[in-house]
N, C-alpha and C. Protein backbone atom coordinates (compact mmCIF):
# COMPACT_ATOMS: atom_id res chain seq x y z
N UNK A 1 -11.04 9.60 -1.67
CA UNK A 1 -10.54 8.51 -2.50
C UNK A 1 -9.89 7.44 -1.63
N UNK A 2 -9.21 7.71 -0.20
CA UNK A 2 -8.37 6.97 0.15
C UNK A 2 -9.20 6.54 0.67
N UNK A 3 -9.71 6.73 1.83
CA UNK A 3 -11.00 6.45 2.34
C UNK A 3 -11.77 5.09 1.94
N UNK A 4 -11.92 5.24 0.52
CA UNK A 4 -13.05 4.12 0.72
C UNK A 4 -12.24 3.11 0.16
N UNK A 5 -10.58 3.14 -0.24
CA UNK A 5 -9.69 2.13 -0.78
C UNK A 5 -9.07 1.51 -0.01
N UNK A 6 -8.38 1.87 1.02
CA UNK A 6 -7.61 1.77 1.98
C UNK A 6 -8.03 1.38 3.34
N UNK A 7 -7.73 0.20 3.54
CA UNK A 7 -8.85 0.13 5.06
C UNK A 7 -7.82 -0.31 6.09
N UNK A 8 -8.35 -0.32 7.32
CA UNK A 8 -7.51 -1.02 8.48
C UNK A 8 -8.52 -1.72 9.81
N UNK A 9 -7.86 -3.05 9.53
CA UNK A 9 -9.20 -4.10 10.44
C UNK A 9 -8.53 -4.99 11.20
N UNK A 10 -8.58 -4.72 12.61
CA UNK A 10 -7.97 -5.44 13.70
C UNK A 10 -7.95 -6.71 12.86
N UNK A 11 -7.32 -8.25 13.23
CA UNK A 11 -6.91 -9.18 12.76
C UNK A 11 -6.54 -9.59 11.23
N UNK A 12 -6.67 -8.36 10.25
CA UNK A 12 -6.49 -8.74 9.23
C UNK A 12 -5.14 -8.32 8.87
N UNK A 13 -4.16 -8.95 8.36
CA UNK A 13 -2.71 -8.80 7.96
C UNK A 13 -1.93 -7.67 9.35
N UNK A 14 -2.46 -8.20 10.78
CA UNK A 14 -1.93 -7.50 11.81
C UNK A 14 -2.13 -6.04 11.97
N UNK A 15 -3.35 -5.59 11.54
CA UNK A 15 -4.00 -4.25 11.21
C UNK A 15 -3.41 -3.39 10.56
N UNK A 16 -2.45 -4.02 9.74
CA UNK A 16 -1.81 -3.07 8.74
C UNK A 16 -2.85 -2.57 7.46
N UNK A 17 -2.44 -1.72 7.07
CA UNK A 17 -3.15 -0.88 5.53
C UNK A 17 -3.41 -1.53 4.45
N UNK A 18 -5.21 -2.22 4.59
CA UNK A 18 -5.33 -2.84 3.15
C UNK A 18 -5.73 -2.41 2.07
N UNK A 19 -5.69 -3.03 1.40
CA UNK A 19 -6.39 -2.46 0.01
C UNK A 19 -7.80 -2.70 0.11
N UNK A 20 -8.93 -2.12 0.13
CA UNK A 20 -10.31 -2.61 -0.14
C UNK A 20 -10.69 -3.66 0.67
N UNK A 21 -9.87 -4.01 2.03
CA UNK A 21 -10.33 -5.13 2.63
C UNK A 21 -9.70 -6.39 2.33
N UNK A 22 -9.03 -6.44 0.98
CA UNK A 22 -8.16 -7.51 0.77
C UNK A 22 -7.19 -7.80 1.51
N UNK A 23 -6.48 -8.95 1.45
CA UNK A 23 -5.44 -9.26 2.27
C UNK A 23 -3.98 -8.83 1.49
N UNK A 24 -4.26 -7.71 0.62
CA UNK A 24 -2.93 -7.11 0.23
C UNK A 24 -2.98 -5.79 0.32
N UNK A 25 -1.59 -5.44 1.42
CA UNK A 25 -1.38 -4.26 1.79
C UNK A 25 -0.60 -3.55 1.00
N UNK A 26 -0.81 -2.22 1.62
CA UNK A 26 0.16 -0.82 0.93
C UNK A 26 1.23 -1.57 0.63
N UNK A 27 2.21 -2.11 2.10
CA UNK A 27 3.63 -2.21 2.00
C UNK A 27 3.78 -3.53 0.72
N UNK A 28 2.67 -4.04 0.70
CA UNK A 28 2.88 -5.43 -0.20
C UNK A 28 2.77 -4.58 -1.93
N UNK A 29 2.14 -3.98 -1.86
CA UNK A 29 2.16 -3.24 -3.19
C UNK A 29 3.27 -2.31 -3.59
N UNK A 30 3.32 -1.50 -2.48
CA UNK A 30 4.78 -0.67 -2.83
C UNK A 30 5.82 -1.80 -2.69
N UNK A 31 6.12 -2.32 -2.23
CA UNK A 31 7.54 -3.22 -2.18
C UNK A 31 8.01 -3.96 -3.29
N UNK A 32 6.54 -4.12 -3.99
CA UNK A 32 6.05 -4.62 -5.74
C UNK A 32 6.97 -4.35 -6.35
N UNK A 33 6.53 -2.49 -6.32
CA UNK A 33 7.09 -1.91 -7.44
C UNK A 33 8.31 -1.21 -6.95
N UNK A 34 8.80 -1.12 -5.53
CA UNK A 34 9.97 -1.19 -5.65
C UNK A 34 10.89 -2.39 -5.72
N UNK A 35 10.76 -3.32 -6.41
CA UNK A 35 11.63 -4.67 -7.11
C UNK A 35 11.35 -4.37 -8.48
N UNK A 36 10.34 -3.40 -9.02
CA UNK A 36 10.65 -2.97 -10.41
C UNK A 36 9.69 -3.69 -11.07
N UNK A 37 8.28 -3.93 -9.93
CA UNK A 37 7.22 -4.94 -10.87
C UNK A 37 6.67 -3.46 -11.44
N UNK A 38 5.90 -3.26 -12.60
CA UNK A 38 4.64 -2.32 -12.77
C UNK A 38 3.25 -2.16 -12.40
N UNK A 39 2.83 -1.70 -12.49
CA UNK A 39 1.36 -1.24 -12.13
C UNK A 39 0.72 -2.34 -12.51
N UNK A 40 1.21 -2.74 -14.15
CA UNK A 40 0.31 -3.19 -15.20
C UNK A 40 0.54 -5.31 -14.65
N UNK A 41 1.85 -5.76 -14.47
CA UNK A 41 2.33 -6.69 -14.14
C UNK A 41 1.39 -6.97 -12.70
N UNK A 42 1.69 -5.80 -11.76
CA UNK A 42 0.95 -6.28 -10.71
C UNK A 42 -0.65 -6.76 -11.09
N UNK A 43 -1.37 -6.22 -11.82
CA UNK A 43 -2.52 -5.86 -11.80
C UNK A 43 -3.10 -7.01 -12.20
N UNK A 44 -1.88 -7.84 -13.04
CA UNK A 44 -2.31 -8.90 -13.83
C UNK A 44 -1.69 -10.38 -13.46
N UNK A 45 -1.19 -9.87 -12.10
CA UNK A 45 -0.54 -10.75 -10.78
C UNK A 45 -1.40 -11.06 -10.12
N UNK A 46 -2.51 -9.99 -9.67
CA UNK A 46 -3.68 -9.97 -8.93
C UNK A 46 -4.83 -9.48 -9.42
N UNK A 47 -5.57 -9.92 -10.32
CA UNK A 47 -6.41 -9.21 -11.01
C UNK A 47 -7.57 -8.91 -9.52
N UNK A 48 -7.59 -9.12 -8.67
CA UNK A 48 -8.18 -8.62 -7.27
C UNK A 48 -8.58 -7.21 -7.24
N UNK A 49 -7.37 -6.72 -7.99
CA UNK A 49 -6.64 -5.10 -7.33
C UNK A 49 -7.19 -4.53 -9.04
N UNK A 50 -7.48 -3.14 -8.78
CA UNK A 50 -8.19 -2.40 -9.53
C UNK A 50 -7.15 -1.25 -9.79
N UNK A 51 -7.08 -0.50 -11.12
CA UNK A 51 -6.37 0.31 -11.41
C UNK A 51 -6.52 1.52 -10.12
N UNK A 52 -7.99 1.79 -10.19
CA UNK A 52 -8.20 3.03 -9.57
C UNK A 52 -7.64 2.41 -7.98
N UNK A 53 -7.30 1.89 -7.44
CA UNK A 53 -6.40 1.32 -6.13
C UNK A 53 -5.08 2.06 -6.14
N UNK A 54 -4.56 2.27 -6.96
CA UNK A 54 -3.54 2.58 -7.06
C UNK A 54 -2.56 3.92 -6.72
N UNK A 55 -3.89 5.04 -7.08
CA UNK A 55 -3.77 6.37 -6.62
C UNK A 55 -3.87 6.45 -5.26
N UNK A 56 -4.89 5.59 -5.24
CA UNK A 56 -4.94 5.81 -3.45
C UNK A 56 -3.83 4.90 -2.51
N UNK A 57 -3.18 4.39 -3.12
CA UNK A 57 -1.58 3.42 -2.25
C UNK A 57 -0.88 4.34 -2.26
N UNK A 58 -0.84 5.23 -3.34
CA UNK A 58 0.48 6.37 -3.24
C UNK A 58 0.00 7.55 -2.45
N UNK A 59 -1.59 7.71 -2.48
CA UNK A 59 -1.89 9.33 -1.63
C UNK A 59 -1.61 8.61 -0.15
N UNK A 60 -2.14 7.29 0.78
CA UNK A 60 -1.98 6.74 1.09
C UNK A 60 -0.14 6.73 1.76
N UNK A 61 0.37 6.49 1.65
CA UNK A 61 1.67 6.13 1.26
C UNK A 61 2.37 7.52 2.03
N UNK A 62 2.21 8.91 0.78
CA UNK A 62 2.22 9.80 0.84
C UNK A 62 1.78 11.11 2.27
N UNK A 63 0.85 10.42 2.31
CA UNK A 63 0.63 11.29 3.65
C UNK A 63 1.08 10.13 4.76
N UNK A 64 1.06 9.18 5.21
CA UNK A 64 1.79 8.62 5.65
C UNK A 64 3.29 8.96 5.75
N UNK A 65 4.30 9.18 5.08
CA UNK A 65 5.69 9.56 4.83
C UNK A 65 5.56 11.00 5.51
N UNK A 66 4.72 12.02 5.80
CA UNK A 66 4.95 13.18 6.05
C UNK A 66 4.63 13.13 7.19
N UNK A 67 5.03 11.99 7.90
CA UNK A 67 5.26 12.10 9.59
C UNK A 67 5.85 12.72 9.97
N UNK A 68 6.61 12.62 11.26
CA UNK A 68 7.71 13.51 11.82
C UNK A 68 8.87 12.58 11.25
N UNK A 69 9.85 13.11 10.73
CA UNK A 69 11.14 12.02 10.29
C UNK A 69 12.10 11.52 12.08
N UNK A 70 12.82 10.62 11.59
CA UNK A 70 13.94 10.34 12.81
C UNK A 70 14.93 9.59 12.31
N UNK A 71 15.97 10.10 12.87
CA UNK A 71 17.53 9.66 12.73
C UNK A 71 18.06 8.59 12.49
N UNK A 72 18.14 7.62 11.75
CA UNK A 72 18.33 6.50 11.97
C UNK A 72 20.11 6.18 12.81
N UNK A 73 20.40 5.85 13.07
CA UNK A 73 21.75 5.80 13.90
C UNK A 73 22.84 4.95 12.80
N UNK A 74 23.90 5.69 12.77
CA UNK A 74 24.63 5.05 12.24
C UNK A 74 25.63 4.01 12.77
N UNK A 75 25.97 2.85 12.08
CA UNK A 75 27.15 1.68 13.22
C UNK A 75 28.20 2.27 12.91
């Protein structure tokens, strides 16, 4: 699923994680909905972006996050 949603292409948005080749990435989608946009708001922000996109930003996302963690330092 992620596979064929999720792409990454030297010069496009600095080879960060796109959606389908579009010029909107994971972080641009999650950052969406963490300001509290919805699925449904986005979707109709960008009618570009396809419901079924969506599963794959979070599996995406998801295995991504299960890197190795690190400390952030406190001031």
């Amino acid at each position: 699923m992620t596979e064929n949603r999720i792409t990454i292409e030297q010069g496009k948005r600095s080879g960060q994680p796109c959606v389908r080749g579009l010029r909107i990435t994971v972080r641009d989608v999650l950052g969406w909905m963490a300001a509290g946009m919805t699925i449904e708001q986005i979707l109709s922000d960008y009618p570009e972006l396809e419901p079924a996109d969506f599963p794959a930003i979070f599996d995406y996302a998801a295995r991504v996050g299960r890197g190795p963690l690190c400390e952030v330092p406190h001031a």
